[in-house]
N, C-alpha and C. Protein backbone atom coordinates (compact mmCIF):
# COMPACT_ATOMS: atom_id res chain seq x y z
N UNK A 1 0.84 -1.18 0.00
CA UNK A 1 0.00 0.00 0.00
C UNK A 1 0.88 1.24 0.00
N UNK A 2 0.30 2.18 -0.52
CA UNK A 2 0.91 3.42 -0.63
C UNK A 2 1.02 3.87 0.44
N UNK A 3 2.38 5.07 0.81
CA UNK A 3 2.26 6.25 2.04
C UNK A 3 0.92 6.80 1.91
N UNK A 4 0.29 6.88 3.11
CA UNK A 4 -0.86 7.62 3.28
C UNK A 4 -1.13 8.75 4.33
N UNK A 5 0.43 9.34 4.59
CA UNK A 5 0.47 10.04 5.69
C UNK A 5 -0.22 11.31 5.15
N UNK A 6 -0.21 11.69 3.92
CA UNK A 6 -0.60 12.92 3.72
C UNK A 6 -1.69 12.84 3.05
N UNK A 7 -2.67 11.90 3.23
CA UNK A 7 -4.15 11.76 2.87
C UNK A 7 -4.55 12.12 3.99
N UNK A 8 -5.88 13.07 4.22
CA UNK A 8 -7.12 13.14 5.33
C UNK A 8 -7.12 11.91 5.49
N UNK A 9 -7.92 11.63 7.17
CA UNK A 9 -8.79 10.33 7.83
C UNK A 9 -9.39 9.92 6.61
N UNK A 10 -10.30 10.43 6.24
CA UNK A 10 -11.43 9.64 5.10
C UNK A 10 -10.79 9.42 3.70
N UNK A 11 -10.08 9.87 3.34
CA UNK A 11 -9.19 9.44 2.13
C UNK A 11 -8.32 8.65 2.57
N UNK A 12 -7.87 8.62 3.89
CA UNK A 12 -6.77 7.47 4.11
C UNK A 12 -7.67 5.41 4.33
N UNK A 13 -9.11 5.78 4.72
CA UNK A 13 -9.96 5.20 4.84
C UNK A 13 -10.31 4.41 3.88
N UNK A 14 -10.49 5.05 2.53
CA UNK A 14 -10.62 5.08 1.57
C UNK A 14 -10.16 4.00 0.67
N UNK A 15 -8.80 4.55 0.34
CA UNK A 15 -7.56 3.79 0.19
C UNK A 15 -7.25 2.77 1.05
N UNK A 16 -7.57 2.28 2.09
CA UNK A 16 -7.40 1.02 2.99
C UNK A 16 -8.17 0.15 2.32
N UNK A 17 -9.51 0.73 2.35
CA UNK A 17 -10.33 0.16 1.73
C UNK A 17 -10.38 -1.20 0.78
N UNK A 18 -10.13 0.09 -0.40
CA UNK A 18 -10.10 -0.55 -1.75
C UNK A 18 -8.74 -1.29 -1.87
N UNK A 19 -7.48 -0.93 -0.94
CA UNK A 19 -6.41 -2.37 -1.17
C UNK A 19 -6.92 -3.53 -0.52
N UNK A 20 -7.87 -3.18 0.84
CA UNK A 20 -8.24 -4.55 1.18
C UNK A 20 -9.00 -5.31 -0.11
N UNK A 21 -9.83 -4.75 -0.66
CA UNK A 21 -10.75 -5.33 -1.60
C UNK A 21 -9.76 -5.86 -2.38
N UNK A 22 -8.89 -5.22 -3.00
CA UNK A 22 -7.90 -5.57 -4.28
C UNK A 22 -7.10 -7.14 -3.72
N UNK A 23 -6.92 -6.88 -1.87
CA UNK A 23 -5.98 -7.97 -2.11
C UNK A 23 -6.53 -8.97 -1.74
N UNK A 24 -7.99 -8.82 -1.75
CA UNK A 24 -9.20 -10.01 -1.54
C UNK A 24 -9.49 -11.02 -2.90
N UNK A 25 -9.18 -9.99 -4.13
CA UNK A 25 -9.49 -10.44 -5.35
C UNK A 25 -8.57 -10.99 -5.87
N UNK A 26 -7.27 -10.76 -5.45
CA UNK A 26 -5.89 -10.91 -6.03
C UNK A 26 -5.86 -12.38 -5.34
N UNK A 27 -5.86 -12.93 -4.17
CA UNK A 27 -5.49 -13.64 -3.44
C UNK A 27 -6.70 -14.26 -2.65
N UNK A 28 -7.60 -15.01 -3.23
CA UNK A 28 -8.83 -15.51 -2.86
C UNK A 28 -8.62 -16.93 -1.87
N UNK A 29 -9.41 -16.81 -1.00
CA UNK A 29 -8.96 -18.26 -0.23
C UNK A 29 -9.63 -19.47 -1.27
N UNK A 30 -8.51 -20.86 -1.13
CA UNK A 30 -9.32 -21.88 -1.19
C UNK A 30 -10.20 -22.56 -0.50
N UNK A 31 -11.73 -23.16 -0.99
CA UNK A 31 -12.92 -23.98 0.12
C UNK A 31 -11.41 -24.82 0.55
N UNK A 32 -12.04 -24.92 2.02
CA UNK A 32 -11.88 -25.48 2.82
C UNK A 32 -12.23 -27.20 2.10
N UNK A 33 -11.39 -28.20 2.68
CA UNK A 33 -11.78 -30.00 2.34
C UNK A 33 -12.08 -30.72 3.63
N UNK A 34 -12.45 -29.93 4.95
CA UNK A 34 -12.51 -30.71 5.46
C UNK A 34 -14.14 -29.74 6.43
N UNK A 35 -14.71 -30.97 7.02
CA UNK A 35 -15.83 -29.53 7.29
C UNK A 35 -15.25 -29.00 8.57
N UNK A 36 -16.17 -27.61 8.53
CA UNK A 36 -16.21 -26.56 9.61
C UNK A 36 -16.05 -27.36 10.84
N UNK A 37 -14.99 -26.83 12.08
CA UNK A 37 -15.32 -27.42 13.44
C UNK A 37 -14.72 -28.81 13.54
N UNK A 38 -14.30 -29.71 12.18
CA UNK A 38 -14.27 -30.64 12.44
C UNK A 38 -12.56 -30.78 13.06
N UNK A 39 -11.85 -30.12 12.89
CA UNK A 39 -10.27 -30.19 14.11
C UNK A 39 -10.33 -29.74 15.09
N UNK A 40 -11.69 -29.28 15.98
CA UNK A 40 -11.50 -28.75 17.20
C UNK A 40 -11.04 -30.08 18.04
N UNK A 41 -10.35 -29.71 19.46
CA UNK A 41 -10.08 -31.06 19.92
C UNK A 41 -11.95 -31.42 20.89
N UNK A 42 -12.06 -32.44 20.58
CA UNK A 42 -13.10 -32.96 21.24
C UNK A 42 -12.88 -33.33 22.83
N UNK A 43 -13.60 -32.42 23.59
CA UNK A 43 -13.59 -32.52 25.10
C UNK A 43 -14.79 -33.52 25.38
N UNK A 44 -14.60 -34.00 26.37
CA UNK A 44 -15.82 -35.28 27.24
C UNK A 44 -16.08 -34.15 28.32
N UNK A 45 -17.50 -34.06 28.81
CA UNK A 45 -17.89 -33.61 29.56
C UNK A 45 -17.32 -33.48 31.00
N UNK A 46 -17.03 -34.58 31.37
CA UNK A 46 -16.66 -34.89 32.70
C UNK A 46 -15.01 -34.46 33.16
N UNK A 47 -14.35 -33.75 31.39
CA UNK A 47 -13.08 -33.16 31.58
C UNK A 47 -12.96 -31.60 31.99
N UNK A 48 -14.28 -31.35 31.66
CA UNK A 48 -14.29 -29.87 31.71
C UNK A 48 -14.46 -29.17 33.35
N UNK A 49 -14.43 -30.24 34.05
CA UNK A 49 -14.60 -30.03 35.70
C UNK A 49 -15.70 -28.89 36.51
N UNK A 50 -15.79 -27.82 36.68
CA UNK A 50 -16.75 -27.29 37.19
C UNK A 50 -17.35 -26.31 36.61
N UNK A 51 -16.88 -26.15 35.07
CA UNK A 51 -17.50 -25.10 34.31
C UNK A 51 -18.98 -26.06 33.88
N UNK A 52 -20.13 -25.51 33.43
CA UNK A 52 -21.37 -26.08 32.97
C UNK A 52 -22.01 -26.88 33.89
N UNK A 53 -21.81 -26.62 35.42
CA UNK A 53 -22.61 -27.14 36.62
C UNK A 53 -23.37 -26.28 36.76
């Protein structure tokens, strides 16, 4: 991104902006292959000790 010291707040805003967008388009994530949630580590109830009493 460019120096933006000598842009106003809202022009510096601006310009944040639209590089976020640019480097959204440039650099797109790949889907995911595995589903959502599924690497959390799996806790058993009876590990979690006195939280959810």
């Amino acid at each position: 991104m460019a120096n933006t010291t000598t842009l106003s707040r809202d022009e510096r805003k601006k310009a944040k902006r639209t590089a976020r967008k640019k480097r959204k388009a440039d650099k797109p994530l790949k889907p995911r292959d595995y589903p959502r949630g599924s690497k959390k580590p799996k806790v058993k109830k009876l590990a979690r000790g006195q939280a959810k009493r």
